[in-house]
PDB file of N, CA and C in Angstrom:
ATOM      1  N   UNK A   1     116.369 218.823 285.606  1.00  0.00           N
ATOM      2  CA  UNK A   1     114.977 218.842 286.041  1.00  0.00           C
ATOM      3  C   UNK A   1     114.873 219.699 287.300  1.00  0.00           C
ATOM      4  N   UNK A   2     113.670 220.465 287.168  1.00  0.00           N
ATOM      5  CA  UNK A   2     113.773 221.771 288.482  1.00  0.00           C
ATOM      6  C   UNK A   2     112.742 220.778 289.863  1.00  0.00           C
ATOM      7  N   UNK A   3     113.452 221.272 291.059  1.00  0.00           N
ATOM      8  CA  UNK A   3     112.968 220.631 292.005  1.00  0.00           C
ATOM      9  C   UNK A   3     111.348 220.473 291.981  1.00  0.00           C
ATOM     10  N   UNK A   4     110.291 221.418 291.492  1.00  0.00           N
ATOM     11  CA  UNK A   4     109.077 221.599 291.301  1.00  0.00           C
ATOM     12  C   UNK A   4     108.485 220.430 290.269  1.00  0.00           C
ATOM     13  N   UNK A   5     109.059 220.319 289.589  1.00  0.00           N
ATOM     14  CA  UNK A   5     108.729 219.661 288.358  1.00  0.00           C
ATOM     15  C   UNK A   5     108.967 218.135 288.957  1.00  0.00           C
ATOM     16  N   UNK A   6     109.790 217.729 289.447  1.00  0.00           N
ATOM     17  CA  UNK A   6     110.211 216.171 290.284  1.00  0.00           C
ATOM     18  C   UNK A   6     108.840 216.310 291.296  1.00  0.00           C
ATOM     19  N   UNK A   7     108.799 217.164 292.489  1.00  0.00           N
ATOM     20  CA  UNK A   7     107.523 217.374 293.125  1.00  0.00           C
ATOM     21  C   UNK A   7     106.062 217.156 292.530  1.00  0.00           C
ATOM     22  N   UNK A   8     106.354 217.613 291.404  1.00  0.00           N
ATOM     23  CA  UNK A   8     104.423 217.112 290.549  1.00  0.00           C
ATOM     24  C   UNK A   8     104.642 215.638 290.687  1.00  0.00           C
ATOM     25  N   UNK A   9     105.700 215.492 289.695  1.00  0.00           N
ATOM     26  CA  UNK A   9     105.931 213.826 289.468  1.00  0.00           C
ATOM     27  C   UNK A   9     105.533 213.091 290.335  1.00  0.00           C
ATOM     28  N   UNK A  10     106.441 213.331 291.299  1.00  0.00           N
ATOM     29  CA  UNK A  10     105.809 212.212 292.662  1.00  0.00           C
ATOM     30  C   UNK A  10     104.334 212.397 293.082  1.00  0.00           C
ATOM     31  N   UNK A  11     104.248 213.777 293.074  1.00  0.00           N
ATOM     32  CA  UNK A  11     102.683 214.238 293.536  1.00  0.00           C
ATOM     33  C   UNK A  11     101.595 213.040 292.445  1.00  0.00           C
ATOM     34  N   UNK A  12     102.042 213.178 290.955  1.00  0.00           N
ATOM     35  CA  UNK A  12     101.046 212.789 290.045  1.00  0.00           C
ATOM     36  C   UNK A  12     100.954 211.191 290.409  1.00  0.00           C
ATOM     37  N   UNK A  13     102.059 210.298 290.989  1.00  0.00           N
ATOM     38  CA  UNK A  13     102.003 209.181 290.940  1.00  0.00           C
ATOM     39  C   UNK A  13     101.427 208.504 292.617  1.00  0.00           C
ATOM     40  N   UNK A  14     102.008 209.568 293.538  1.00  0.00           N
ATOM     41  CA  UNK A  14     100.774 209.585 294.462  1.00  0.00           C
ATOM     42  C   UNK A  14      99.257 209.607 294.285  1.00  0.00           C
ATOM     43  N   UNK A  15      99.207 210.885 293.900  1.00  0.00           N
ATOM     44  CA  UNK A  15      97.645 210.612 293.212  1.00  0.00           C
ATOM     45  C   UNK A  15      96.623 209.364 292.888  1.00  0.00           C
ATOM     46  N   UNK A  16      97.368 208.914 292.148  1.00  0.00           N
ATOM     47  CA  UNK A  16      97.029 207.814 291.130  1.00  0.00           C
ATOM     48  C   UNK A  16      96.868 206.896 292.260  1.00  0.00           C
ATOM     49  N   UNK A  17      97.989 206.267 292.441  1.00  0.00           N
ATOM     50  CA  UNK A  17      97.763 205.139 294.062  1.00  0.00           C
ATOM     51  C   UNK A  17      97.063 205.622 294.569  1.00  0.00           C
ATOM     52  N   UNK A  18      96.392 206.377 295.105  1.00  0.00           N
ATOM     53  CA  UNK A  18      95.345 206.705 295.886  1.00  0.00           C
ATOM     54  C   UNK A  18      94.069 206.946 295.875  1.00  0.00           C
ATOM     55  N   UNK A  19      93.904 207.234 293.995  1.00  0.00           N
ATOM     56  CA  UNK A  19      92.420 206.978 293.548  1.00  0.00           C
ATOM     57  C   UNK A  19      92.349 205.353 293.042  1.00  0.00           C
ATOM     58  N   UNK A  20      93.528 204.597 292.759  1.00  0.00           N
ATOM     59  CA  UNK A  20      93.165 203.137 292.791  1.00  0.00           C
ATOM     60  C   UNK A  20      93.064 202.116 293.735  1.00  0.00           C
ATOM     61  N   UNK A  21      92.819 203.239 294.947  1.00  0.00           N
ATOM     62  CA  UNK A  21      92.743 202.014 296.276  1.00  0.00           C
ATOM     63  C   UNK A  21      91.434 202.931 297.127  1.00  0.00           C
ATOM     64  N   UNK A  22      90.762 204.445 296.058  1.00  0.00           N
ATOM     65  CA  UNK A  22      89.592 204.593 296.785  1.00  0.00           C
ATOM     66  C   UNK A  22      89.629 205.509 297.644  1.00  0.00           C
ATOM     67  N   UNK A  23      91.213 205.744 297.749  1.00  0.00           N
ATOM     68  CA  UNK A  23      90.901 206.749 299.743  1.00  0.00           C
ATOM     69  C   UNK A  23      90.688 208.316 299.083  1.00  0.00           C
ATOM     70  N   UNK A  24      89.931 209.078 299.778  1.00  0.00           N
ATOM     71  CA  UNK A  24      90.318 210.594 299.621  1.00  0.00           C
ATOM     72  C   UNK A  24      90.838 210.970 300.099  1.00  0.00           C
ATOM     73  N   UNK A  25      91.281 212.121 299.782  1.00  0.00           N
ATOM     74  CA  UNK A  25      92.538 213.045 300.550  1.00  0.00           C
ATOM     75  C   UNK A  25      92.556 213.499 301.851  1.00  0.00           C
ATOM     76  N   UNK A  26      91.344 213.712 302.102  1.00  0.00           N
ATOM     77  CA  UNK A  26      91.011 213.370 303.346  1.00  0.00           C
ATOM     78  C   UNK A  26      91.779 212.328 304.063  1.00  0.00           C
ATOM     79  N   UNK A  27      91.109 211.168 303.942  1.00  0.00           N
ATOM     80  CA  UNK A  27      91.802 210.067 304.682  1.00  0.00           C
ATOM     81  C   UNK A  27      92.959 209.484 304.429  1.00  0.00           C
ATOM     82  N   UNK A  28      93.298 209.499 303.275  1.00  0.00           N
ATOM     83  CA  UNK A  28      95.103 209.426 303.218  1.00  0.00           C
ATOM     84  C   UNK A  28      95.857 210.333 304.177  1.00  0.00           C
ATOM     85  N   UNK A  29      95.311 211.971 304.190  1.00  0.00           N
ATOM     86  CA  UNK A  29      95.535 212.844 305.404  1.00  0.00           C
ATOM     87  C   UNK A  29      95.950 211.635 306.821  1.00  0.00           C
ATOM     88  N   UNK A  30      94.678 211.415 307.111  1.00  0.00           N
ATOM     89  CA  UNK A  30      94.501 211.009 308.143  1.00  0.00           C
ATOM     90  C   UNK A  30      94.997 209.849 308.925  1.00  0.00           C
ATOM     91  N   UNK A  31      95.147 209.141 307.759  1.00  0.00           N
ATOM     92  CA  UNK A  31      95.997 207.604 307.597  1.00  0.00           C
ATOM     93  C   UNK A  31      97.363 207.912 307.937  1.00  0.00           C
ATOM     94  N   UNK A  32      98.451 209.010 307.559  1.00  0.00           N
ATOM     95  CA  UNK A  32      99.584 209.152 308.142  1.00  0.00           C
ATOM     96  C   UNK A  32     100.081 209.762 308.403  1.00  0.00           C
ATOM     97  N   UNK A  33      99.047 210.592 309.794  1.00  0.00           N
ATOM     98  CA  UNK A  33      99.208 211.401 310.924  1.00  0.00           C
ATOM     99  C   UNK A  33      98.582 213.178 310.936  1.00  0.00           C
ATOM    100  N   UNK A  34      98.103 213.334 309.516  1.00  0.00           N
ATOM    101  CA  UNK A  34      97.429 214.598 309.597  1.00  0.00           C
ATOM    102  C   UNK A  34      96.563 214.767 310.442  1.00  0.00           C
ATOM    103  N   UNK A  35      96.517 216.597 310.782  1.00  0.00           N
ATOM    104  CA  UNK A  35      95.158 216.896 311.746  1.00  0.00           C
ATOM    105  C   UNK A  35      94.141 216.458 310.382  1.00  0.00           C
ATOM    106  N   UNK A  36      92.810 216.157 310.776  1.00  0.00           N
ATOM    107  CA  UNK A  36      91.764 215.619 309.971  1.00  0.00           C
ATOM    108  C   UNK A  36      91.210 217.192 309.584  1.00  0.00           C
ATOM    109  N   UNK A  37      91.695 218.151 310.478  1.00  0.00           N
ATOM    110  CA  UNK A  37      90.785 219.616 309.587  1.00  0.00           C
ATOM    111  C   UNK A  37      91.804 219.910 308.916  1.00  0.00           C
ATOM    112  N   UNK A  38      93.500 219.522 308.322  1.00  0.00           N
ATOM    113  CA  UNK A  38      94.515 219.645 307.458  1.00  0.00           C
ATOM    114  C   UNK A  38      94.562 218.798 306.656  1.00  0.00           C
ATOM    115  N   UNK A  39      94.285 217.570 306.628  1.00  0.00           N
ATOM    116  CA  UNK A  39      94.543 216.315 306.035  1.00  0.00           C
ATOM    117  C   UNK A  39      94.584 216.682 304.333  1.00  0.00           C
ATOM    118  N   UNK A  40      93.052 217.028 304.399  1.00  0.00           N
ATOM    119  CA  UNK A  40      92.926 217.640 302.705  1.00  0.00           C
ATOM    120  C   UNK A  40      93.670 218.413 302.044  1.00  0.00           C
ATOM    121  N   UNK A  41      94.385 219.624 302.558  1.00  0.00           N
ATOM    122  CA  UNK A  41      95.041 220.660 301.842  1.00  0.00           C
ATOM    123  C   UNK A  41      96.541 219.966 302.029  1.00  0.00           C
ATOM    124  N   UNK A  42      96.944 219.506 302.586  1.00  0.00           N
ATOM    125  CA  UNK A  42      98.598 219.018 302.766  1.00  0.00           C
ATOM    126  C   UNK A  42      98.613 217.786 301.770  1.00  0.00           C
ATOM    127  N   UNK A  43      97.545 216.902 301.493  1.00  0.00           N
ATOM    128  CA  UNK A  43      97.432 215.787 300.775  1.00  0.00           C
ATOM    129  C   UNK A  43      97.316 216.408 299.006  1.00  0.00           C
ATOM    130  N   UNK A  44      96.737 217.456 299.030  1.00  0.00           N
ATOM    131  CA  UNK A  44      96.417 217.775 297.907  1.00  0.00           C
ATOM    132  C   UNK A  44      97.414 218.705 297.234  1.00  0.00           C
ATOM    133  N   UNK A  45      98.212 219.433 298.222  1.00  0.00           N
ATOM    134  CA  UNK A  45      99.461 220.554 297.961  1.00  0.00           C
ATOM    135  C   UNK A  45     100.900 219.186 297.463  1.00  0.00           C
ATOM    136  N   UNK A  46     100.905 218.093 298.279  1.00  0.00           N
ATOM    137  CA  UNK A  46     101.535 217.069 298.313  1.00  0.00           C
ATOM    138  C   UNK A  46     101.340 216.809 296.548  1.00  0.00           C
ATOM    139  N   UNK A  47     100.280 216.328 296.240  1.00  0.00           N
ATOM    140  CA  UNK A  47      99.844 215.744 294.822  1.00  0.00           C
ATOM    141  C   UNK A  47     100.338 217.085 293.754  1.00  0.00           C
ATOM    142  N   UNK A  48      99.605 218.213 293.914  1.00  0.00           N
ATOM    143  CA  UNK A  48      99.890 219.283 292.927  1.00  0.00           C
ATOM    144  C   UNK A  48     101.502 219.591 292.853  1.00  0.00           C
ATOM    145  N   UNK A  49     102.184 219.265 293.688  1.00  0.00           N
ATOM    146  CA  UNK A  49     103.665 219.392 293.884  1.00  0.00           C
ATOM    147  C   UNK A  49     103.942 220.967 294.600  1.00  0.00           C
ATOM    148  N   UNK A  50     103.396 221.261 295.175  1.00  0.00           N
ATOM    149  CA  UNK A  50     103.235 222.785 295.660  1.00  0.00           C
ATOM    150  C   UNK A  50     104.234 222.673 296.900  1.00  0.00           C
ATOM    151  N   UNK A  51     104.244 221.867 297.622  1.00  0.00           N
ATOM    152  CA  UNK A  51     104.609 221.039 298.815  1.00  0.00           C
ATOM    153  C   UNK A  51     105.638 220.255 298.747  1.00  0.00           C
ATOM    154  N   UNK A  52     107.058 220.793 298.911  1.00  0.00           N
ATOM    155  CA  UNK A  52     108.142 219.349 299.134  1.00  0.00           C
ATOM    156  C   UNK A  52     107.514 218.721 299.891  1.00  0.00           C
ATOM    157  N   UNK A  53     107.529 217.111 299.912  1.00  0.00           N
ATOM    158  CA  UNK A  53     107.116 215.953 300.730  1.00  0.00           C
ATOM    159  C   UNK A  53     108.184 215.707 301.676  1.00  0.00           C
ATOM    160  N   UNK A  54     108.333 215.776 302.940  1.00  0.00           N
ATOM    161  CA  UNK A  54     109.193 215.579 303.498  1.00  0.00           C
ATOM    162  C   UNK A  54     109.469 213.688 304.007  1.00  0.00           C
ATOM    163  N   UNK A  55     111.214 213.065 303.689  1.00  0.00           N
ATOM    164  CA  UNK A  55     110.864 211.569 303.231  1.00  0.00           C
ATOM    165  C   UNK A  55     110.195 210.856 304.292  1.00  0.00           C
ATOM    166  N   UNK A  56     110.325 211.213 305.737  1.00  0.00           N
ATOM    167  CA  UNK A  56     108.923 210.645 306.755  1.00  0.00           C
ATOM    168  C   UNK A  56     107.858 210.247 306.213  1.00  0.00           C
ATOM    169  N   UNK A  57     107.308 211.204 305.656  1.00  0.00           N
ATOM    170  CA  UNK A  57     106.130 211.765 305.227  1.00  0.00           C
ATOM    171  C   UNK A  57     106.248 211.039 303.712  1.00  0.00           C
ATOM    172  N   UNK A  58     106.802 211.058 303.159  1.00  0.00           N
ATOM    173  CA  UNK A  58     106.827 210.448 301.895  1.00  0.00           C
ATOM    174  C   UNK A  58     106.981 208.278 302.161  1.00  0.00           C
ATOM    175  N   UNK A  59     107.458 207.932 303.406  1.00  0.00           N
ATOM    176  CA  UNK A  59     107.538 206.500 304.112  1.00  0.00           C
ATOM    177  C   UNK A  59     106.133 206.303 304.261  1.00  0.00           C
ATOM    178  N   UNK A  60     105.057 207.121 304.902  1.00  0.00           N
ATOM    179  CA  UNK A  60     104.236 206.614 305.165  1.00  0.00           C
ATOM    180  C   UNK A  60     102.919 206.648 304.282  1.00  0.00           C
ATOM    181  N   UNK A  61     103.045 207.857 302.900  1.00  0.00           N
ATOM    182  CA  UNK A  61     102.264 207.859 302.111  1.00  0.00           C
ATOM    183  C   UNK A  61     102.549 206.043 301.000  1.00  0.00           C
ATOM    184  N   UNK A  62     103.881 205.908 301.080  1.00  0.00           N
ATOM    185  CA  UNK A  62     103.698 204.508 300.471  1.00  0.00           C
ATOM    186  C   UNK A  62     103.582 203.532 301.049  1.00  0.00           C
ATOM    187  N   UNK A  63     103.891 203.579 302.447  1.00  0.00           N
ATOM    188  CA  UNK A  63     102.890 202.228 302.851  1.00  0.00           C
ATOM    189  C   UNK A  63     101.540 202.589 303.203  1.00  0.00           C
ATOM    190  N   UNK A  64     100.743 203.633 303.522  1.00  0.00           N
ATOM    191  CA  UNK A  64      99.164 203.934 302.760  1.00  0.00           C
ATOM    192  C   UNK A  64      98.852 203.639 302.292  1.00  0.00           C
ATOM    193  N   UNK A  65      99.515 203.856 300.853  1.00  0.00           N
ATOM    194  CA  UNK A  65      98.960 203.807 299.361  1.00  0.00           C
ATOM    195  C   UNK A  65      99.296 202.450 298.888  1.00  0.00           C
ATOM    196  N   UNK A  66     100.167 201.105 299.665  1.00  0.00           N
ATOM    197  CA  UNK A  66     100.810 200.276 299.067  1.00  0.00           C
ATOM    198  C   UNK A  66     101.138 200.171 298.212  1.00  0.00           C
ATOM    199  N   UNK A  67     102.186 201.822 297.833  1.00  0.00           N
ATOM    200  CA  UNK A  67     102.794 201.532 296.717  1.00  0.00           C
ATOM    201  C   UNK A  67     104.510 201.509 297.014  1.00  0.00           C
ATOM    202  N   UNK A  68     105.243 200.377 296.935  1.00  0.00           N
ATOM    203  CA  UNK A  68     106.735 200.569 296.787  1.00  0.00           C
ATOM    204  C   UNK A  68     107.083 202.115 296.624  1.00  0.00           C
ATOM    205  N   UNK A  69     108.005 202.296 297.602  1.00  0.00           N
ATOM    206  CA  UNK A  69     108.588 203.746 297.726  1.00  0.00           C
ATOM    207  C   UNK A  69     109.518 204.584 296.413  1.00  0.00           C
ATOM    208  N   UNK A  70     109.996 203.017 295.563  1.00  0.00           N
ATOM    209  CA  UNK A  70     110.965 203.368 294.358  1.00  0.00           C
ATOM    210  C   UNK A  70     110.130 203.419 293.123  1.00  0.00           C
ATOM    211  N   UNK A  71     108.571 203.378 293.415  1.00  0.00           N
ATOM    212  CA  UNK A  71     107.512 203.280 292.137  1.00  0.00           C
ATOM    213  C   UNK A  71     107.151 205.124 292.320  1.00  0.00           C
ATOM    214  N   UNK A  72     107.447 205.637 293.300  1.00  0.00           N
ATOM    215  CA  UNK A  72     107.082 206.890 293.482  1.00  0.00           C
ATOM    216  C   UNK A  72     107.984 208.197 292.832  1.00  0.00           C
ATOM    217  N   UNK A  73     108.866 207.360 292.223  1.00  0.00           N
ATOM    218  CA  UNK A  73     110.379 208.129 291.882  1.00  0.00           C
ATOM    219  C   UNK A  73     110.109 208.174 290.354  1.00  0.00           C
ATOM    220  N   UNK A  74     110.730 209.844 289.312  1.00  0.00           N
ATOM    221  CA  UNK A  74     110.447 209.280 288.088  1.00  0.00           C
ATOM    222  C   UNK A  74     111.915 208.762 287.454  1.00  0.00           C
TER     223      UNK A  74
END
């Protein structure tokens, strides 16, 4: 599996947690530590898989999203 293709994955299952708890990308941005005029494009490059998630950054999108960190894995 090519590193890009694992990157959607997580991106797609981010996603998902995050339209079932309501937040936009925006504020998921904002929720763990984005500038609020970046929040959107890093949240959304994050989801499309465009963006390695770095695992900081990947710690605090699942406690955001309250989703277990090993539900984010395919």
């Amino acid at each position: 599996m090519k590193d890009n293709s694992i990157n959607k994955l997580i991106g797609e299952k981010i996603k998902k947690h995050r339209q079932s708890l309501e937040l936009s990308q925006k504020k998921l941005g904002m929720q763990i530590g984005i500038d609020p005029n970046q929040a959107q494009q890093y949240i959304s490059k994050y989801e499309r898989g465009i963006l390695k998630i770095p695992a900081e950054v990947l710690i605090k999108i699942s406690r955001a999203t309250r989703c277990p960190l090993r539900k984010l894995f395919p």
